[in-house]
C-alpha atoms as a PDB file:
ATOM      1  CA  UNK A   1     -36.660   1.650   9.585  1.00  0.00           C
ATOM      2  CA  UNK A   2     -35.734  -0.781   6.952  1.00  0.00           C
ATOM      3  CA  UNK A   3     -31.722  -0.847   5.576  1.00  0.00           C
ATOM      4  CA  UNK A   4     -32.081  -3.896   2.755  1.00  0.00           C
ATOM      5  CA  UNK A   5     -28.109  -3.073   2.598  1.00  0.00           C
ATOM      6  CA  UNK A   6     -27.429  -3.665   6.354  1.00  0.00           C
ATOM      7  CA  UNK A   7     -28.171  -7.709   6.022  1.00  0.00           C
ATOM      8  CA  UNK A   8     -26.382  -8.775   2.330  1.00  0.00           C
ATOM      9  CA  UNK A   9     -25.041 -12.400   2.334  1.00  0.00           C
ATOM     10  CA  UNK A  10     -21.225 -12.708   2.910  1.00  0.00           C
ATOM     11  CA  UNK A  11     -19.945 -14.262   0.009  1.00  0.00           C
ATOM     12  CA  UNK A  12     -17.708 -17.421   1.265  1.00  0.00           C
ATOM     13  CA  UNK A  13     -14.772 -16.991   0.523  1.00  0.00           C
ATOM     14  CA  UNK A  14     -12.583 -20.245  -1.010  1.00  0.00           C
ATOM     15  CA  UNK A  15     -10.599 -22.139   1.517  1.00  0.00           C
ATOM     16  CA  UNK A  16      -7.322 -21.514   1.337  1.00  0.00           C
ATOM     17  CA  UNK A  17      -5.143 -23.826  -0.195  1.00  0.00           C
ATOM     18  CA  UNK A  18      -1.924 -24.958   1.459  1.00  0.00           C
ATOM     19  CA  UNK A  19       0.205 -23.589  -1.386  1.00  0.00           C
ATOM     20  CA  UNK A  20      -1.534 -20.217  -0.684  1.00  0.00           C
ATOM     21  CA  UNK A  21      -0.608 -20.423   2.562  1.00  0.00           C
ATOM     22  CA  UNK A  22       3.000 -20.991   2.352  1.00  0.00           C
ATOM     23  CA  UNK A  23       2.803 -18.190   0.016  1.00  0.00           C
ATOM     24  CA  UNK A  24       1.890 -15.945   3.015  1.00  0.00           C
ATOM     25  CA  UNK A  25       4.292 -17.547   5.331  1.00  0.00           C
ATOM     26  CA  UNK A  26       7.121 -16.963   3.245  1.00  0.00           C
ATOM     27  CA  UNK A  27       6.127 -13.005   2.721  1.00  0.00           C
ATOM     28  CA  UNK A  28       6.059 -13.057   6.189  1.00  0.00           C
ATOM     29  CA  UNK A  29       9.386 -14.262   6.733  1.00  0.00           C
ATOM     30  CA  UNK A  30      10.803 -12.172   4.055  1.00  0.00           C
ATOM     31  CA  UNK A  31       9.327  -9.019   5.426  1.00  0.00           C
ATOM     32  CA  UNK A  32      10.754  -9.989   8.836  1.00  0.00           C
ATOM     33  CA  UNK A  33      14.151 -10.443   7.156  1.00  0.00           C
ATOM     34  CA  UNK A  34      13.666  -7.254   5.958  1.00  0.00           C
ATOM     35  CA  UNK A  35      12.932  -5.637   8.938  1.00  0.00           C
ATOM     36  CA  UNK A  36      15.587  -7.116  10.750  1.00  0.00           C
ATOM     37  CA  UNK A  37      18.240  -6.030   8.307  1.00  0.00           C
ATOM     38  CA  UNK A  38      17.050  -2.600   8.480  1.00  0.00           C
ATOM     39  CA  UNK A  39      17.644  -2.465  11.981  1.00  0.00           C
ATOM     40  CA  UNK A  40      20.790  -3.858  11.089  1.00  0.00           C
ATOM     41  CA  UNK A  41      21.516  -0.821   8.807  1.00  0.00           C
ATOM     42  CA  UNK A  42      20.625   1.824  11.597  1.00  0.00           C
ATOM     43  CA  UNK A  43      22.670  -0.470  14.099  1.00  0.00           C
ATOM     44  CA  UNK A  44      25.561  -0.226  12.067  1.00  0.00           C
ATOM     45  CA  UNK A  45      25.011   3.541  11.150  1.00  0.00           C
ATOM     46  CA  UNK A  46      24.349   5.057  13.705  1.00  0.00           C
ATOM     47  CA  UNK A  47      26.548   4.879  17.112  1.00  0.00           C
ATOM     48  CA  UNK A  48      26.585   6.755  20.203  1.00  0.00           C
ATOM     49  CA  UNK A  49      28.930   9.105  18.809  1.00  0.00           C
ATOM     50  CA  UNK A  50      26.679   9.925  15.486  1.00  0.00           C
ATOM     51  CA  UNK A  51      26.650   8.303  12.380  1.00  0.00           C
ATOM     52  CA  UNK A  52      29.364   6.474  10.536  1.00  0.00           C
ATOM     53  CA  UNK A  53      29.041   5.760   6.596  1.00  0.00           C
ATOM     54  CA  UNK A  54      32.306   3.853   4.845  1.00  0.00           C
ATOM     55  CA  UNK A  55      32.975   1.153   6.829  1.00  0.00           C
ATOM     56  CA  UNK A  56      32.768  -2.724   5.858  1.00  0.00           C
ATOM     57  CA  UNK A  57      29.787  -3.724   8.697  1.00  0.00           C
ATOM     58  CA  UNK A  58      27.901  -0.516   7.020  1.00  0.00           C
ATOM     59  CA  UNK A  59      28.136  -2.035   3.602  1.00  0.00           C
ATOM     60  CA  UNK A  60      27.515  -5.115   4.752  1.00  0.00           C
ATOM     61  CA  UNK A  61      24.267  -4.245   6.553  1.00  0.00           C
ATOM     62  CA  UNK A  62      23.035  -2.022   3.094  1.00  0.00           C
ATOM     63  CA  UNK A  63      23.759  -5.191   1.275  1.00  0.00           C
ATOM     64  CA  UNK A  64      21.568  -7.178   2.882  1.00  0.00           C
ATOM     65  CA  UNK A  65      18.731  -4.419   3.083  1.00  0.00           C
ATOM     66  CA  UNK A  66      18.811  -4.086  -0.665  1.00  0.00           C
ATOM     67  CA  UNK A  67      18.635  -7.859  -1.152  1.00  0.00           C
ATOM     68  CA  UNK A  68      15.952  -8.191   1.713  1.00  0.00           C
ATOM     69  CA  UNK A  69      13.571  -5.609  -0.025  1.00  0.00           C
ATOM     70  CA  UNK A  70      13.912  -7.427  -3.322  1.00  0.00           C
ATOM     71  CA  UNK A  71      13.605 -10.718  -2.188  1.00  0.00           C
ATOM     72  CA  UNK A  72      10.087  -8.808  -0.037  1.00  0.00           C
ATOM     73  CA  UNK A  73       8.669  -6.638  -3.175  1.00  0.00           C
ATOM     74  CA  UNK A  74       9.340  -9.813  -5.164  1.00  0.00           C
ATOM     75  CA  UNK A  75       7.367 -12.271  -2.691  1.00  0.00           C
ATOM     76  CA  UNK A  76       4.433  -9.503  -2.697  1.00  0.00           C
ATOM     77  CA  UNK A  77       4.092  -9.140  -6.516  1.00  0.00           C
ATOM     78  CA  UNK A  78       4.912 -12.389  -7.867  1.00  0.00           C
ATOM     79  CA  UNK A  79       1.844 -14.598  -7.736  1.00  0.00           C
ATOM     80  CA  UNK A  80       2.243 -17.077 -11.128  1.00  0.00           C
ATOM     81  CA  UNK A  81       5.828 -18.171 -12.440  1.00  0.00           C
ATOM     82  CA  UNK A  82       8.095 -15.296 -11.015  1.00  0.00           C
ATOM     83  CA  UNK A  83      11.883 -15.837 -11.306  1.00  0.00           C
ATOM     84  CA  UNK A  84      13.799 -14.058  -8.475  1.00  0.00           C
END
């Protein structure tokens, strides 16, 4: 049995480019910062005797998660001249 679809050429892909790569290691970081403030959100929110809204750690710990998920949606959409 013949399958003429089975064996196409792999288009080669361009190297990447160390500008592209930085690129991706900054989304990583900024999705790691992101992560890690979330976990500072539920850290701060939630205690061993339930959850706690109001206080200034709380805030705090939002704060950063809303600035963390910008500075992350930003790094993922923005590929040409993006202002922050």
């Amino acid at each position: 049995m013949h399958l003429p679809f089975l064996r196409k050429p792999m288009k080669k892909s361009a190297p990447l480019t160390l500008g592209q790569g930085l690129k991706w290691v900054i989304r990583i970081l900024a999705f790691l910062a992101m992560a890690a403030s979330l976990i500072g959100v539920y850290q701060t929110h939630i205690t061993g005797a339930g959850a706690h809204f109001g206080t200034t750690p709380a805030s705090m710990a939002l704060i950063a998660f809303a600035l963390t998920t910008h500075l992350w949606i930003k790094t993922m959409t923005c590929d040409g001249q993006c202002s922050l």
